[in-house]
C-alpha atoms as a PDB file:
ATOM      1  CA  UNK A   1     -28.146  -2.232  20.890  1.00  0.00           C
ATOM      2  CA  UNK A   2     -29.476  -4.481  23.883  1.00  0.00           C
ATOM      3  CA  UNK A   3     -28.969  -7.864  23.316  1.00  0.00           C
ATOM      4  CA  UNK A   4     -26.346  -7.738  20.980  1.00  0.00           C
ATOM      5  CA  UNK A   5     -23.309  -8.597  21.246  1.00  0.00           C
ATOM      6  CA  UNK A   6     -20.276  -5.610  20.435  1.00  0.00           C
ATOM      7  CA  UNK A   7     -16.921  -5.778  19.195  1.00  0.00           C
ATOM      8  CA  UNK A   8     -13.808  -4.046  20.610  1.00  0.00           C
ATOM      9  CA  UNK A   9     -11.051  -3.635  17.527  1.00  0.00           C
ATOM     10  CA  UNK A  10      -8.794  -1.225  15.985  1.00  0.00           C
ATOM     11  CA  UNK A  11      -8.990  -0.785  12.342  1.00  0.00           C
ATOM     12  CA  UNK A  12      -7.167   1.598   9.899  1.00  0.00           C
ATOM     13  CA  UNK A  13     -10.122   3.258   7.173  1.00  0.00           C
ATOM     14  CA  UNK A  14      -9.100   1.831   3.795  1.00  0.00           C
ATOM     15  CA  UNK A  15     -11.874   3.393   1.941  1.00  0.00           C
ATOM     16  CA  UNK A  16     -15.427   5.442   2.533  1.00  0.00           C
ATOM     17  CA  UNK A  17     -18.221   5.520   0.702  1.00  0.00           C
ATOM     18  CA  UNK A  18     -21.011   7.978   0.931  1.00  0.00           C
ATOM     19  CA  UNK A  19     -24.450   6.738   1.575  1.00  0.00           C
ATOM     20  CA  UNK A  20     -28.300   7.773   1.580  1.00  0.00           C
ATOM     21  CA  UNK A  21     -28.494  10.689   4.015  1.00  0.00           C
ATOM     22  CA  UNK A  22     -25.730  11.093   6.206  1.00  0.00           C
ATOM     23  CA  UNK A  23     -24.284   7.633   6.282  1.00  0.00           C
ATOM     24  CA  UNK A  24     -20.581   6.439   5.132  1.00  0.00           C
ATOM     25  CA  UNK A  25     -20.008   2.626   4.300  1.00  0.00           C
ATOM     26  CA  UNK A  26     -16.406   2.380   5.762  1.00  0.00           C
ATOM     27  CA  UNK A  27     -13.790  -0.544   4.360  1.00  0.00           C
ATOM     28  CA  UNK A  28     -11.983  -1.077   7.510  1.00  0.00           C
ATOM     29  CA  UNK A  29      -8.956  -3.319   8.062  1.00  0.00           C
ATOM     30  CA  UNK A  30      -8.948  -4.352  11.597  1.00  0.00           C
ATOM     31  CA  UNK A  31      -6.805  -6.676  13.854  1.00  0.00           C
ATOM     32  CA  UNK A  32      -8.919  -8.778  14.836  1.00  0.00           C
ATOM     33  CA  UNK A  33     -11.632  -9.577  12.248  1.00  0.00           C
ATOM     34  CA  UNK A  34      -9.049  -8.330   8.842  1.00  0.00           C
ATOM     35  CA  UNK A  35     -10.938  -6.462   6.180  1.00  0.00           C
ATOM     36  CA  UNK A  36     -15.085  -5.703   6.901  1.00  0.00           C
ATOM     37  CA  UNK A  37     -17.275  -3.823   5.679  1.00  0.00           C
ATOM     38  CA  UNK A  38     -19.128  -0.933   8.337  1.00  0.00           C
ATOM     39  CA  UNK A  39     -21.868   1.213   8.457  1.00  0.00           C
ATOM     40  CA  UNK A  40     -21.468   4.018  10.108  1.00  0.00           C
ATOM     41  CA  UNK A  41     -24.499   5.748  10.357  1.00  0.00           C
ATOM     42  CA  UNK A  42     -24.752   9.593  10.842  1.00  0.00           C
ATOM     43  CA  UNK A  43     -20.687   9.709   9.929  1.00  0.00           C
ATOM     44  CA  UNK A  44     -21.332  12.791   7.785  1.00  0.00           C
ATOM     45  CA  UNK A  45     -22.867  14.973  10.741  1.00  0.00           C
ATOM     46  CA  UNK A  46     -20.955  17.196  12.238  1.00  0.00           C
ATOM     47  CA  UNK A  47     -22.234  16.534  15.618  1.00  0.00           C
ATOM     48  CA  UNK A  48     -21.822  12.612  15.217  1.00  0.00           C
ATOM     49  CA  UNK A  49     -19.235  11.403  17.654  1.00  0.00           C
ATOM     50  CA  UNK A  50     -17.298   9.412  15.695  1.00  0.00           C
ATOM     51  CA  UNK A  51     -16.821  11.716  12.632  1.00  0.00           C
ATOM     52  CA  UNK A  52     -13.071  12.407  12.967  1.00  0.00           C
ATOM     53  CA  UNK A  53     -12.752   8.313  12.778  1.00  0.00           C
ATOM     54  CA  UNK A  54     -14.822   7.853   9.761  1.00  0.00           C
ATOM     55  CA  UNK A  55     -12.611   9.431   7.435  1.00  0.00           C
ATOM     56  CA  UNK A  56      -9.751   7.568   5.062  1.00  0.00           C
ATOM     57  CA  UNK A  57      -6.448   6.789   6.352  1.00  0.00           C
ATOM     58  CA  UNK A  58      -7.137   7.333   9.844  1.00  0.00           C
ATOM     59  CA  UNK A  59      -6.450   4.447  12.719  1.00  0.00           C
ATOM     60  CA  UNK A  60      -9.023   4.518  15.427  1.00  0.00           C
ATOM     61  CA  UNK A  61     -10.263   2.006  18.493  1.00  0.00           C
ATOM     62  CA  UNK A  62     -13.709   0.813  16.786  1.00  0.00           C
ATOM     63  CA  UNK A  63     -17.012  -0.625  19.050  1.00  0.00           C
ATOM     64  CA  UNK A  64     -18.717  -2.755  16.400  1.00  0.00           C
ATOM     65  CA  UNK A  65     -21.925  -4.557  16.713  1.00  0.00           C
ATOM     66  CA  UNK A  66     -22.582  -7.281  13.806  1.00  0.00           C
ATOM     67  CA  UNK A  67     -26.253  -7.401  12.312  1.00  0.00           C
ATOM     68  CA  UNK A  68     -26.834  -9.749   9.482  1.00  0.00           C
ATOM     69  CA  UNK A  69     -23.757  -9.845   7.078  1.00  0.00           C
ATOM     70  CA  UNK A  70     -23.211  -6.106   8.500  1.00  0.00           C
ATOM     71  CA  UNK A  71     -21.137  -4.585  11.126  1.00  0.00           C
ATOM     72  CA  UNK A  72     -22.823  -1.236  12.204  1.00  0.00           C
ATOM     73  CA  UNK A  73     -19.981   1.351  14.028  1.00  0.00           C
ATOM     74  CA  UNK A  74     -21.614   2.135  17.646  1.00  0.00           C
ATOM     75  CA  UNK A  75     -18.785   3.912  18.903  1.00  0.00           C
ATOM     76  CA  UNK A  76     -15.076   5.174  17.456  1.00  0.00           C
ATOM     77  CA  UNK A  77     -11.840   7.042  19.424  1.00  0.00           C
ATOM     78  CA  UNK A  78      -9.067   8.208  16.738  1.00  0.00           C
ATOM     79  CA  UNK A  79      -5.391   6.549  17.532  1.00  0.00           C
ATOM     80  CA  UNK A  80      -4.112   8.277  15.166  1.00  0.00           C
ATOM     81  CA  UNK A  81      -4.574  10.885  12.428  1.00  0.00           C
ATOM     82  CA  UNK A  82      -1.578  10.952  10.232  1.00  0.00           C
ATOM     83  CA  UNK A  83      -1.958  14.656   9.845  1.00  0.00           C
ATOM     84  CA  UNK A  84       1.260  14.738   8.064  1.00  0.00           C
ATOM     85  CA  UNK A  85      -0.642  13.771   4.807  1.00  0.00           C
ATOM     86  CA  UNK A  86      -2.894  15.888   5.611  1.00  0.00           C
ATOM     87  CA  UNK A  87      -1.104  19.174   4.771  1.00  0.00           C
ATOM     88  CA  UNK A  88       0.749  17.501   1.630  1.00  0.00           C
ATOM     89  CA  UNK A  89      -1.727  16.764  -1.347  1.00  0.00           C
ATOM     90  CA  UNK A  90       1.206  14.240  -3.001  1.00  0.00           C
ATOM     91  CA  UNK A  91       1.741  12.540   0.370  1.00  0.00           C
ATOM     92  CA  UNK A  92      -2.300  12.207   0.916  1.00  0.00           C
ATOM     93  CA  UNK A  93      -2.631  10.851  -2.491  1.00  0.00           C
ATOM     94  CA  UNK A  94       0.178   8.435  -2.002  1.00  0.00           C
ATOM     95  CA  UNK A  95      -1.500   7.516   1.355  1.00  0.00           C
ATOM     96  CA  UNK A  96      -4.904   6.676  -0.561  1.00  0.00           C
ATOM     97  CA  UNK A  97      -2.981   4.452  -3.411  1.00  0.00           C
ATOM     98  CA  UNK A  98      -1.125   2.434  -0.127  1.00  0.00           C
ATOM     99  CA  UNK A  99      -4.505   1.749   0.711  1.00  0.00           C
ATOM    100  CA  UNK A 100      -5.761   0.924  -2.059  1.00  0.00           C
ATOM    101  CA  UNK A 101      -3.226  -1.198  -2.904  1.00  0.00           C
ATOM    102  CA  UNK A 102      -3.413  -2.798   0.566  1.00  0.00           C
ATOM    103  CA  UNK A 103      -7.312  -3.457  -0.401  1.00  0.00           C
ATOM    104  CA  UNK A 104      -6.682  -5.501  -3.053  1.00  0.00           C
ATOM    105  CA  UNK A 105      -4.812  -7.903  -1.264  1.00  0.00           C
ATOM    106  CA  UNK A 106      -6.599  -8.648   1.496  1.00  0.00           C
ATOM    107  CA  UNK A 107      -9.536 -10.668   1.751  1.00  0.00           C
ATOM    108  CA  UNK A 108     -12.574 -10.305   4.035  1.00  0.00           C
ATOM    109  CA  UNK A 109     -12.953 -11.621   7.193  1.00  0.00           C
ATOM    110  CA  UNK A 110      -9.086 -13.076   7.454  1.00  0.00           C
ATOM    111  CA  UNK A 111      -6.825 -11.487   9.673  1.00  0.00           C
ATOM    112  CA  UNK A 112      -4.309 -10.160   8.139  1.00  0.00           C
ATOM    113  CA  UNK A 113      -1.359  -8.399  11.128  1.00  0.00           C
ATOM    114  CA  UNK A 114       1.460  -8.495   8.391  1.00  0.00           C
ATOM    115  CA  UNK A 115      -0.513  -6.271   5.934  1.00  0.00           C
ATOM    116  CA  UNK A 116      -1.637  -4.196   8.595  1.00  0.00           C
ATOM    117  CA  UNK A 117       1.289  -3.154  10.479  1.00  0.00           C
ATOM    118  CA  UNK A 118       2.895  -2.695   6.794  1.00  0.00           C
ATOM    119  CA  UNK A 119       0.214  -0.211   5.469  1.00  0.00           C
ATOM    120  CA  UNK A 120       0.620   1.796   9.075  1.00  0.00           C
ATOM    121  CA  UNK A 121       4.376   1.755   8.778  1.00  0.00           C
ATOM    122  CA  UNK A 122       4.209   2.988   4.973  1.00  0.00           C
ATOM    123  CA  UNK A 123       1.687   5.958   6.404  1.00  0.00           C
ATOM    124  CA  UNK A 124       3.664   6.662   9.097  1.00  0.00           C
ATOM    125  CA  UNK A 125       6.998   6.983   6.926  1.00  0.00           C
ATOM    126  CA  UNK A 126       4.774   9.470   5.063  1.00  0.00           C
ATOM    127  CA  UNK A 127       3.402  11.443   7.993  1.00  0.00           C
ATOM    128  CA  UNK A 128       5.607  11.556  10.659  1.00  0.00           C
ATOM    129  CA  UNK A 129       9.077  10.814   8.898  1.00  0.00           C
ATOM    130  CA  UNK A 130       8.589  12.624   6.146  1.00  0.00           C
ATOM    131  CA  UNK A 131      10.291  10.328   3.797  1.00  0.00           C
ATOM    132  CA  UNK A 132      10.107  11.092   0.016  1.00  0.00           C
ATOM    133  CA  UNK A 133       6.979  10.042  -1.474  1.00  0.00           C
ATOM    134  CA  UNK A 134       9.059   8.926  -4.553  1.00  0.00           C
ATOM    135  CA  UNK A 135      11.259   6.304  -2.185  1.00  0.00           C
ATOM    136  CA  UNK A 136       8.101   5.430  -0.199  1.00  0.00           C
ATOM    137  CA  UNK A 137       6.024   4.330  -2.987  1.00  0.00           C
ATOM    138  CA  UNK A 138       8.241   1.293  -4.603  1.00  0.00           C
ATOM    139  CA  UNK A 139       9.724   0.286  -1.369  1.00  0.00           C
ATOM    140  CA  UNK A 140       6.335  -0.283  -0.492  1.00  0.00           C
ATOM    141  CA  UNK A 141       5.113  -1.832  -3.307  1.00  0.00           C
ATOM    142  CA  UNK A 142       7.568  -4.235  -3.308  1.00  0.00           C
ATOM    143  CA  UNK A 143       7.179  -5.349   0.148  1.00  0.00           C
ATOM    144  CA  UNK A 144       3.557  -4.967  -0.073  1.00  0.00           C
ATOM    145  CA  UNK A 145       3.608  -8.265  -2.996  1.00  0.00           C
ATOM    146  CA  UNK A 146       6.171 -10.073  -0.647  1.00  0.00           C
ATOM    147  CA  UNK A 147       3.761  -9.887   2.419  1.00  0.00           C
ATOM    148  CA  UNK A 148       1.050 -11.401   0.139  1.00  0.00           C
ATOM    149  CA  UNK A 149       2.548 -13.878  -1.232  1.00  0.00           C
ATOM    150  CA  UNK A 150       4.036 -12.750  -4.557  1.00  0.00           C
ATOM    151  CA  UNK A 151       7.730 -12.571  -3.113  1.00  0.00           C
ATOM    152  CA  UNK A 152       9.807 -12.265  -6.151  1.00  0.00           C
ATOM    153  CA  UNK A 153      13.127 -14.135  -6.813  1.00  0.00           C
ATOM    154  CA  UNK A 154      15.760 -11.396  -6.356  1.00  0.00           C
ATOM    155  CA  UNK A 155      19.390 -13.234  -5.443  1.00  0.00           C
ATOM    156  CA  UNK A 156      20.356 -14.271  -9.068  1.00  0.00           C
ATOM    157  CA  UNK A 157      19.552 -14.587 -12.540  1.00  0.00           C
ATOM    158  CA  UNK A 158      17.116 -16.975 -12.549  1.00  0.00           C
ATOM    159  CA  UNK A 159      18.327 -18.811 -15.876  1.00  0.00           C
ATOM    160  CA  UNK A 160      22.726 -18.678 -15.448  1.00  0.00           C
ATOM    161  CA  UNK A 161      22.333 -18.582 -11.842  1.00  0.00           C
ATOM    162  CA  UNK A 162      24.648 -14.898 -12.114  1.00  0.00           C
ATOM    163  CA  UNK A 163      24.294 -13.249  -8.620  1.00  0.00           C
ATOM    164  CA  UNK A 164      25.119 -10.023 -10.263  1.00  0.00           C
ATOM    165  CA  UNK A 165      23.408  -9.994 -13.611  1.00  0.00           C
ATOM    166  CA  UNK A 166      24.247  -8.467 -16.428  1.00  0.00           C
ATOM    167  CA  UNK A 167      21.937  -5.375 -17.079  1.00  0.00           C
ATOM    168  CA  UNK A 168      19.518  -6.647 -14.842  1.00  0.00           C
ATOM    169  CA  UNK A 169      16.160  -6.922 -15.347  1.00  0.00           C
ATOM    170  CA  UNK A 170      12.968  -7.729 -13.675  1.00  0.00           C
ATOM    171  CA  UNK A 171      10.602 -10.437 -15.154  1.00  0.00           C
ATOM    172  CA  UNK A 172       7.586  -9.001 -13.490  1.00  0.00           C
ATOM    173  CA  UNK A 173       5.225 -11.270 -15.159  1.00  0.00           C
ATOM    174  CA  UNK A 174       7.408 -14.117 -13.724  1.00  0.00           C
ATOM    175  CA  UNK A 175       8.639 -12.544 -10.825  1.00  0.00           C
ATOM    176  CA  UNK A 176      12.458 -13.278 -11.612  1.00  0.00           C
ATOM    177  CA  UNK A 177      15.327 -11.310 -11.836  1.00  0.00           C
ATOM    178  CA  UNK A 178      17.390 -12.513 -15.270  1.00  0.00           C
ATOM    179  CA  UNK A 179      20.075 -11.290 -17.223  1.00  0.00           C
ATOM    180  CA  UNK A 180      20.120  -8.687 -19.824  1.00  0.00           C
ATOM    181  CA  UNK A 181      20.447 -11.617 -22.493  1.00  0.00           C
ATOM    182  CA  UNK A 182      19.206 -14.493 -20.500  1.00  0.00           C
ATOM    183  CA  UNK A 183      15.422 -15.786 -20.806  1.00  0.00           C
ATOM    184  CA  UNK A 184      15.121 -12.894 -23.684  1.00  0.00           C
ATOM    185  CA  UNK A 185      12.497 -15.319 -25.421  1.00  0.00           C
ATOM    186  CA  UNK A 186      10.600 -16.724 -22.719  1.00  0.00           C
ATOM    187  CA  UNK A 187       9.983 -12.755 -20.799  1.00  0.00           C
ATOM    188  CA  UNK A 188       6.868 -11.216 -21.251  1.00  0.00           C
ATOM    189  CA  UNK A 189       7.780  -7.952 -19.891  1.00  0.00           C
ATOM    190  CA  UNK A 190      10.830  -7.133 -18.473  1.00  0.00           C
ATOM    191  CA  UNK A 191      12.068  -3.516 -16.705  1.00  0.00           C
ATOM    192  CA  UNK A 192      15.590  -2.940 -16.785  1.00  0.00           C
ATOM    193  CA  UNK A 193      17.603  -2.178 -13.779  1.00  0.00           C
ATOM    194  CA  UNK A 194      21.212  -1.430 -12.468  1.00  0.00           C
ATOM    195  CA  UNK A 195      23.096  -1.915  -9.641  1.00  0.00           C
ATOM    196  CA  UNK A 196      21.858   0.497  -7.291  1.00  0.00           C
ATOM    197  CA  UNK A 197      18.069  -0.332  -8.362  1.00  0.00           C
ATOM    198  CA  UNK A 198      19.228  -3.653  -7.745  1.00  0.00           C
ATOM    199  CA  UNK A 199      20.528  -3.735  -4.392  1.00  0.00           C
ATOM    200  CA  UNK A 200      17.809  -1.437  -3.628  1.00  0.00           C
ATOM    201  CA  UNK A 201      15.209  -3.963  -4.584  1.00  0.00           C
ATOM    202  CA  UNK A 202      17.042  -6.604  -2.474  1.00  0.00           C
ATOM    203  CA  UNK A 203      17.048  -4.580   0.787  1.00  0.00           C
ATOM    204  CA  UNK A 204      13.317  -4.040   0.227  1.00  0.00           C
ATOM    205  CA  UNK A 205      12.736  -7.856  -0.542  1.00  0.00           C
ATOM    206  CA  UNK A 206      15.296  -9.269   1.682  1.00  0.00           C
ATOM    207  CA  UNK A 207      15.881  -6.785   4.639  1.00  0.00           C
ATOM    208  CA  UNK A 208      14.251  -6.380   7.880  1.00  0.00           C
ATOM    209  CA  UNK A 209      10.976  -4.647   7.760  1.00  0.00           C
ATOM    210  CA  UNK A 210      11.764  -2.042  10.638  1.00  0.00           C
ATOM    211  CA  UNK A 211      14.417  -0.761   7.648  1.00  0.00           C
ATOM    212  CA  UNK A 212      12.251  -0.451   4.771  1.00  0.00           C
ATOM    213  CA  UNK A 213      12.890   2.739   4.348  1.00  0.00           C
ATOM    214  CA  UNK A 214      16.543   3.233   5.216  1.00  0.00           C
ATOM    215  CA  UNK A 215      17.832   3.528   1.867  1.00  0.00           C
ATOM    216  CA  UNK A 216      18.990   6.309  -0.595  1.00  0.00           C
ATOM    217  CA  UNK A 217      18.591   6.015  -4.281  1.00  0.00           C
ATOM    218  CA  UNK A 218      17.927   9.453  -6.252  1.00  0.00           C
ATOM    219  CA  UNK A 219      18.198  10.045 -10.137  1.00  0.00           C
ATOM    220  CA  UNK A 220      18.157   7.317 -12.509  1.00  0.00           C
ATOM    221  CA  UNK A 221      18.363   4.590 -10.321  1.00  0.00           C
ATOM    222  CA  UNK A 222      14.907   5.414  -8.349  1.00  0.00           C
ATOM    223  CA  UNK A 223      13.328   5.741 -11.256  1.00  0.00           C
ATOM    224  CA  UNK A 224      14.237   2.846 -12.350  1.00  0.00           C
ATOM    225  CA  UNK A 225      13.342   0.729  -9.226  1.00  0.00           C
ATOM    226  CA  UNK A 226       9.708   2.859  -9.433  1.00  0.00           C
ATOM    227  CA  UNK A 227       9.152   1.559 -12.610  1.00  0.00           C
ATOM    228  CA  UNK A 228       9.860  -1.905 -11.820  1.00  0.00           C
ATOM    229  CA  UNK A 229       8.113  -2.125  -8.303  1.00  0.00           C
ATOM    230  CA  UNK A 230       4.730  -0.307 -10.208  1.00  0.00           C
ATOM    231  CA  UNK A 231       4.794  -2.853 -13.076  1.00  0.00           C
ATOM    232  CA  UNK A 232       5.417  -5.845 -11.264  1.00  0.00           C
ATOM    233  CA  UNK A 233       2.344  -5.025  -8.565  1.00  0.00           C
ATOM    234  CA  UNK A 234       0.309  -4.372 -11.639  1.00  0.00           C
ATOM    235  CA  UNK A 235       0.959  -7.496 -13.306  1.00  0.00           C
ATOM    236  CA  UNK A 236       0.797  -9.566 -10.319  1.00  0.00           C
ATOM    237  CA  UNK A 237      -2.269  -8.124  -9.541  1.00  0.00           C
ATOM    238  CA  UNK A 238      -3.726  -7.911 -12.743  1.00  0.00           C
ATOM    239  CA  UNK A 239      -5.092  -5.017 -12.304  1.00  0.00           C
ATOM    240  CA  UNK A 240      -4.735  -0.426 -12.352  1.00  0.00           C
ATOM    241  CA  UNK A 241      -5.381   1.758  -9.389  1.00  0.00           C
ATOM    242  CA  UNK A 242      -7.129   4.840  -9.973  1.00  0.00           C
ATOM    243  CA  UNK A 243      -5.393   6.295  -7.094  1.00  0.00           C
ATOM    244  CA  UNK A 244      -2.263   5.499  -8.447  1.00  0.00           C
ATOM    245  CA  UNK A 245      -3.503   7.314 -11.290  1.00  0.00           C
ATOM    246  CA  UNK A 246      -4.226  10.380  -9.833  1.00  0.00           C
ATOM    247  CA  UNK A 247      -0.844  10.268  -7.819  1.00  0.00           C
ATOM    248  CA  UNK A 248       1.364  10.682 -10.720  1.00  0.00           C
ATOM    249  CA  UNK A 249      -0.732  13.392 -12.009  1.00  0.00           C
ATOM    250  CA  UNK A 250       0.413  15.404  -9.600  1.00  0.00           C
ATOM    251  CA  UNK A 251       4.053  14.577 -10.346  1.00  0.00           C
ATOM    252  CA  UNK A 252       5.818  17.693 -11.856  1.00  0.00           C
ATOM    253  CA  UNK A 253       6.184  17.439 -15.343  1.00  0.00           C
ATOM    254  CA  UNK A 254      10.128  18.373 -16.082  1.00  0.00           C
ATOM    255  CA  UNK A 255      10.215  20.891 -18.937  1.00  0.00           C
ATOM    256  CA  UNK A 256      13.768  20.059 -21.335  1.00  0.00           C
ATOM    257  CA  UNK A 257      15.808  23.355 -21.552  1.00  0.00           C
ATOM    258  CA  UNK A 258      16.777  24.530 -24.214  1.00  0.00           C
END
């Protein structure tokens, strides 16, 4: 476009939405410029040269040009792929509720590096390091509310002042941690946790980010921080995910034996 002035970014595709013809509307999240919407016209030819960028999940080097409220895409190179969810339908559907999830917490036009780098860690734990989708999912949840602002208090009860509760729980409407017995009246919704679902939920909140997922919790105890981490980012948030959704209906149901 003579005249008109391009921008150099890279940007992660949160989201793409088919258009008239061959066109994709693309919900970027970019470096420089944070969330935007793009047009990318022609993104569903095969022939168009920046196909392999317009597609979910993938982290490319974008040449923008703004028109109106619009950016258009004028040119695209793929970073990176994370081809690792691409050969794993419960990794890939993970992927798209991280985004998702990312989406709803960022706001347009705000730069937003924090957010970024966490949703390309979380994909890359996925992809490359093949972490378990199960562990993956609250540890980034968690963090994912902490980054944006919803940190919640996880260092003592938050009525005795206990640093190791009794039967823990999780005020996620409050965003507290509290005793089994303590602040029983004033709790909307509580999720009950134990100690390794606790100390798990304090590395996440508490830890270095580089060691997110450097943890081990299996049975009981992940399922219990899973169910905490998914409620509290739903009542923070106010709000479902249909990916999310669709994730767990791929869990495997376990059969009782008889």
């Amino acid at each position: 476009m003579a005249g008109t002035p391009h921008i150099v970014t890279k940007g992660i595709v949160l989201r793409e939405t088919e258009t008239k013809e061959a066109d994709k509307i693309l919900t970027l999240l970019t470096q420089d410029q944070g969330k935007i919407s793009v047009i990318a016209r022609g993104a569903r030819r095969k022939n168009c040269k920046y196909a392999a960028c317009a597609q979910s999940l993938v982290w490319s080097e974008w040449t923008l040009y703004q028109k109106g409220d619009w950016y258009y895409a004028n040119e695209g190179s793929t970073l990176e792929l994370f081809s690792g969810l691409r050969s794993d339908l419960e990794a890939l559907s993970l992927g798209f509720y991280l985004a998702e999830l990312t989406e709803a917490v960022t706001t347009e036009n705000t730069p937003a590096p924090e957010l970024l780098r966490h949703l390309l860690n979380g994909l890359y734990a996925l992809s490359t390091l093949h972490k378990p989708p199960a562990l993956v999912k609250p540890a980034f949840e968690v963090k994912l509310l902490c980054l944006a602002g919803y940190e919640p208090l996880a260092d003592s009860c938050a009525y005795c002042g206990c640093p190791d509760p009794e039967r823990p729980m999780l005020d996620v409407v409050q965003g507290v941690l509290r005793c089994g017995t303590c602040g029983a009246k004033e709790s909307t919704l509580s999720m009950p946790l134990c100690p390794g679902s606790l100390a798990a939920l304090r590395h996440i909140v508490y830890g270095t980010p580089k060691r997110l997922y450097s943890f081990t919790l299996g049975g009981d105890a992940l399922r219990r921080l899973s169910a905490a981490a998914e409620a509290f980012a739903a009542a923070q948030l106010e709000r479902g995910f249909r990916s999310l959704d669709f994730y767990k209906s791929l869990q495997t149901v376990e059969i009782p034996s008889n």
